[in-house]
C-alpha atoms as a PDB file:
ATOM      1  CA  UNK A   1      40.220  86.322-161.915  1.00  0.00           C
ATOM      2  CA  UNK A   2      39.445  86.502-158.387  1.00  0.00           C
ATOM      3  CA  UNK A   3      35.471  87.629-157.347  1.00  0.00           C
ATOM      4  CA  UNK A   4      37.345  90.609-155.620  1.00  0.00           C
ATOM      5  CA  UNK A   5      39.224  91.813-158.806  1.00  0.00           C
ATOM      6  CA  UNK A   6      35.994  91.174-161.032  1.00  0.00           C
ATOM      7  CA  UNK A   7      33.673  93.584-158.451  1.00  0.00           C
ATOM      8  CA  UNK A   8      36.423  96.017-159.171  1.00  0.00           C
ATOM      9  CA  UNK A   9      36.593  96.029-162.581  1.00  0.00           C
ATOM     10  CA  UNK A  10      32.662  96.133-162.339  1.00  0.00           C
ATOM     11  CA  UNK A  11      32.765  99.006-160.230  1.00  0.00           C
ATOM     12  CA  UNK A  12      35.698 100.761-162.192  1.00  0.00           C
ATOM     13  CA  UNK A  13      33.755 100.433-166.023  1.00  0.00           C
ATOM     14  CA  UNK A  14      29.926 101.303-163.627  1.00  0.00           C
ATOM     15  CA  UNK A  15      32.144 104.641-162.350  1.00  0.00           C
ATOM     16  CA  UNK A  16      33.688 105.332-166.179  1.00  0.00           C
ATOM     17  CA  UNK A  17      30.524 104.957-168.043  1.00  0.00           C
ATOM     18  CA  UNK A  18      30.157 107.774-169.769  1.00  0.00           C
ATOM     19  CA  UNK A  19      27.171 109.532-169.657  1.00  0.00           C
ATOM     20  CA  UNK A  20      26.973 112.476-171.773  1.00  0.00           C
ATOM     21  CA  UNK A  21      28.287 111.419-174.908  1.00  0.00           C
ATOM     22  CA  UNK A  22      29.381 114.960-176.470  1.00  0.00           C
ATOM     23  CA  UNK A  23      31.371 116.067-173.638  1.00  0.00           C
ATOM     24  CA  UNK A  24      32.824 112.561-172.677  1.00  0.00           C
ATOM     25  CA  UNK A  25      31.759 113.095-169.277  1.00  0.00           C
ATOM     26  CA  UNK A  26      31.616 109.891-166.972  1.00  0.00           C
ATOM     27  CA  UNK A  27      28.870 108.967-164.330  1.00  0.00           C
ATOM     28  CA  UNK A  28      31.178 109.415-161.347  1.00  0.00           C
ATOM     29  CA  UNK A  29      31.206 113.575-162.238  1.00  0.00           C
ATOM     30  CA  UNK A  30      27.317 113.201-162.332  1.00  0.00           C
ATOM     31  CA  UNK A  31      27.073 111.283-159.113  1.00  0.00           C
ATOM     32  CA  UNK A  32      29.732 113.919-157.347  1.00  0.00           C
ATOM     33  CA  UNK A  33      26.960 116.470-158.050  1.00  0.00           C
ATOM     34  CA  UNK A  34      24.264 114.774-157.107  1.00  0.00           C
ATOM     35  CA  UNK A  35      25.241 113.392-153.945  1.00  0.00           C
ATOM     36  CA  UNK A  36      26.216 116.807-153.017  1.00  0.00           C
ATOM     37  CA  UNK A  37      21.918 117.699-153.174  1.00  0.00           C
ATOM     38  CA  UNK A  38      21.477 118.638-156.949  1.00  0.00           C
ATOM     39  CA  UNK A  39      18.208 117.151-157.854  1.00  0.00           C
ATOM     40  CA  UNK A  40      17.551 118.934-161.173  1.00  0.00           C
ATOM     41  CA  UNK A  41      18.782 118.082-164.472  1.00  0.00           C
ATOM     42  CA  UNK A  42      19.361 121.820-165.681  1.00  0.00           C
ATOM     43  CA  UNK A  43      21.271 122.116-162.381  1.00  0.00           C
ATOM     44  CA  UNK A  44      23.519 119.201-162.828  1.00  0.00           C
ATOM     45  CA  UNK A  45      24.350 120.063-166.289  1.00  0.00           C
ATOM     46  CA  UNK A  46      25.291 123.560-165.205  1.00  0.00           C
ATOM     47  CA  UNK A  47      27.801 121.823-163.116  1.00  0.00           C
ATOM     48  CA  UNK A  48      29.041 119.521-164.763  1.00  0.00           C
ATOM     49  CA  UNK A  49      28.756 121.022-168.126  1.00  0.00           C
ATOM     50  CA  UNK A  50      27.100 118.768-169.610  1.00  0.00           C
ATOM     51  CA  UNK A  51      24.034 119.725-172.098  1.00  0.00           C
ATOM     52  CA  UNK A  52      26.241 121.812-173.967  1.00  0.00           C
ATOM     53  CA  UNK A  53      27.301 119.531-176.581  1.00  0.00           C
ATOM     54  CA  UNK A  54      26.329 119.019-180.258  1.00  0.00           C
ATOM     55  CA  UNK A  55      22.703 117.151-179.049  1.00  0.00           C
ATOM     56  CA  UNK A  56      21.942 120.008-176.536  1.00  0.00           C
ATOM     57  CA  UNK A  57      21.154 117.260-173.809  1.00  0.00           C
ATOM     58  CA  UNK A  58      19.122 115.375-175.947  1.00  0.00           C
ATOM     59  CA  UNK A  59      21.152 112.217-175.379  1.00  0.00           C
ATOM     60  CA  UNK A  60      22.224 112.457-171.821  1.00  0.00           C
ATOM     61  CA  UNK A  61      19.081 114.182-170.525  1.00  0.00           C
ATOM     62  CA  UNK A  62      17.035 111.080-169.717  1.00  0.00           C
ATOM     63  CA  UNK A  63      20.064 108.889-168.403  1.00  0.00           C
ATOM     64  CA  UNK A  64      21.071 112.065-165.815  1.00  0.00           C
ATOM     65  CA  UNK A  65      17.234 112.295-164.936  1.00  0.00           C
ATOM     66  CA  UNK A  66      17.721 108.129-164.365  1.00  0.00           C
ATOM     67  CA  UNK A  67      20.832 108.965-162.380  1.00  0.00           C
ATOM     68  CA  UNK A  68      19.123 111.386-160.254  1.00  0.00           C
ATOM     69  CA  UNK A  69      16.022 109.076-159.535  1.00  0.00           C
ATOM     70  CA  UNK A  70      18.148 106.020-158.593  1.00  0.00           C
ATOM     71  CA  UNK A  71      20.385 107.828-156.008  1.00  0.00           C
ATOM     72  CA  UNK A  72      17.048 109.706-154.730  1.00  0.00           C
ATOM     73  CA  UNK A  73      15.798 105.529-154.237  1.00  0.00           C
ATOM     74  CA  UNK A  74      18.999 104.325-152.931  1.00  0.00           C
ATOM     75  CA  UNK A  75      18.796 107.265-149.912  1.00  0.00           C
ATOM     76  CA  UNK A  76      14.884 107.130-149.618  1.00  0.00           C
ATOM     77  CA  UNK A  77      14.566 110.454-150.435  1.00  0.00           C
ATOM     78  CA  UNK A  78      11.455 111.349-152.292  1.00  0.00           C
ATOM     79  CA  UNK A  79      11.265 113.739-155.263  1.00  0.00           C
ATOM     80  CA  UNK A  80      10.795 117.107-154.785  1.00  0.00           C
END
C-alpha cells in the first residue's frame, strides 16, 4: 500500500469514528456542526441528535467536549 492510499484510509476510519455510541453517529456529523460556530455541547447534540440515546450523553459527552476543544486549538480560537 502506497503512503497516499494509507493517509486515506487514515483519514476515512479518523472521519467514520463514531462518536456517540447510541445513535451511531460519526465524528464527521460532529465536526460539520462545529465548524459551522457551535461551541457548546448541549448545542451540538441538539443538532446532531446526539445525547438522546440510552446513556443520555454520558458516553459521548466528554469526547464531543474533546472535539470541540481541538478544532477551537487547530483555528486559535479561544474558549468562550
Amino acid at each position: 500500500m502506497s503512503m497516499d492510499s494509507e493517509n486515506i484510509k487514515k483519514q476515512w476510519l479518523l472521519q467514520n469514528e463514531i462518536i456517540c455510541i447510541c445513535k451511531a453517529i460519526p465524528r464527521k456529523r460532529f465536526m460539520e456542526v462545529i465548524k459551522s460556530g457551535v461551541f457548546s455541547v448541549q448545542e451540538v447534540n441538539r443538532l446532531v441528535g446526539s445525547g438522546k440515546g440510552e446513556c443520555r450523553g454520558e458516553r459521548c459527552a466528554q469526547r464531543i467536549e474533546a472535539l470541540i476543544k481541538e478544532y477551537q486549538h487547530a483555528v486559535g480560537k479561544k474558549e468562550g
